[in-house]
Protein backbone atom coordinates (compact mmCIF):
# COMPACT_ATOMS: atom_id res chain seq x y z
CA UNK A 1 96.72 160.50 63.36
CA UNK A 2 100.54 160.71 62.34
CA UNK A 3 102.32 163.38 63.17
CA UNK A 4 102.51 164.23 59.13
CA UNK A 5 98.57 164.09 58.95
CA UNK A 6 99.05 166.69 62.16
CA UNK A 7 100.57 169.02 60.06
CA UNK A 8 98.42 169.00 57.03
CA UNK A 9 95.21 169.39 59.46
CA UNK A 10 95.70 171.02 62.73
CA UNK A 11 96.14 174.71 63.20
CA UNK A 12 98.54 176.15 65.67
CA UNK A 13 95.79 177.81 67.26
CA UNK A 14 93.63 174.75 67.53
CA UNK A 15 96.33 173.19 69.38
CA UNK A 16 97.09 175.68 71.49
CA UNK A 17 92.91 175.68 72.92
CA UNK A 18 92.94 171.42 73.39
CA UNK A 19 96.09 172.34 75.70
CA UNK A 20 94.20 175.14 77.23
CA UNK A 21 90.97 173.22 77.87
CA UNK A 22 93.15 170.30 79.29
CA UNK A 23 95.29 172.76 81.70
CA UNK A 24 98.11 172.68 80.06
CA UNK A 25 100.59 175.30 79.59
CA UNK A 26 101.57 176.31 76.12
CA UNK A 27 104.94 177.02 75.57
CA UNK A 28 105.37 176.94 71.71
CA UNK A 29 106.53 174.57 69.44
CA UNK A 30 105.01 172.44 66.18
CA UNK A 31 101.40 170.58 65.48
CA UNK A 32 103.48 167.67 64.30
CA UNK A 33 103.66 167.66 68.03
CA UNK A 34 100.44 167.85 69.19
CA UNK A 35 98.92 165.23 71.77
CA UNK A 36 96.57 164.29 68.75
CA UNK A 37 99.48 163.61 66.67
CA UNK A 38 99.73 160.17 68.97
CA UNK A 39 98.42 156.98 68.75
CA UNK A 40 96.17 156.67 72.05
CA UNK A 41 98.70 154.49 74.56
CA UNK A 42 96.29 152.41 75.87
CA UNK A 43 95.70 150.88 72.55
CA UNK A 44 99.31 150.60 71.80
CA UNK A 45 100.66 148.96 75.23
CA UNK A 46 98.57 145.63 75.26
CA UNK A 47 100.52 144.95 72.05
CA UNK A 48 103.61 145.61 73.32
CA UNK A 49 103.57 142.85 76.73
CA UNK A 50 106.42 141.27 75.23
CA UNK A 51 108.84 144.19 74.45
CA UNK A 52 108.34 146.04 77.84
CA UNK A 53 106.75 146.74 81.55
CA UNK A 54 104.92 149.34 81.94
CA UNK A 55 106.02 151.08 85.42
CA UNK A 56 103.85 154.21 85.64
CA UNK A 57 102.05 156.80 84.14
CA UNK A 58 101.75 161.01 84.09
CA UNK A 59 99.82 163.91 83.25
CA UNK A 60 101.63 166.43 81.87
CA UNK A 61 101.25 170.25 82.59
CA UNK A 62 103.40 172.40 81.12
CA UNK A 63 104.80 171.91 77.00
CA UNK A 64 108.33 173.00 76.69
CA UNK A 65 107.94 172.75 73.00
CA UNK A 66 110.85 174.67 70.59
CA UNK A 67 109.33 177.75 70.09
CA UNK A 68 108.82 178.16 66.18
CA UNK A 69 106.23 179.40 63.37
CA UNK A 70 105.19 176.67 61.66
């Protein structure tokens, strides 16, 4: 999904209950910057060998979004 697509079909309140259900705190911000909004990294990376290393990864649990009506 882009993050356009994102914004033409996910709610704000649809977002907000994926975070939920995946322990993550909701802090505000935009659908355009949803975890959906993302291609899936796993599918990107192997494609990307060349360009970079990948050194870790994370979890995140807490959005810090900007805090906005969309």
């Amino acid at each position: 999904m882009s993050r356009t697509r994102a914004k033409q079909e996910l709610s704000e309140s649809a977002v907000r209950q994926y975070l939920l259900d995946h322990g993550v705190v909701f802090q505000g911000g935009g659908v355009h910057e949803a975890p959906m909004a993302y291609k899936n990294i796993h599918a990107v990376m192997p494609s990307q060998q060349e360009l970079v290393a990948g050194l870790g990864s994370f979890t995140p649990k807490s959005c810090a979004w900007m805090a906005r009506r969309i």
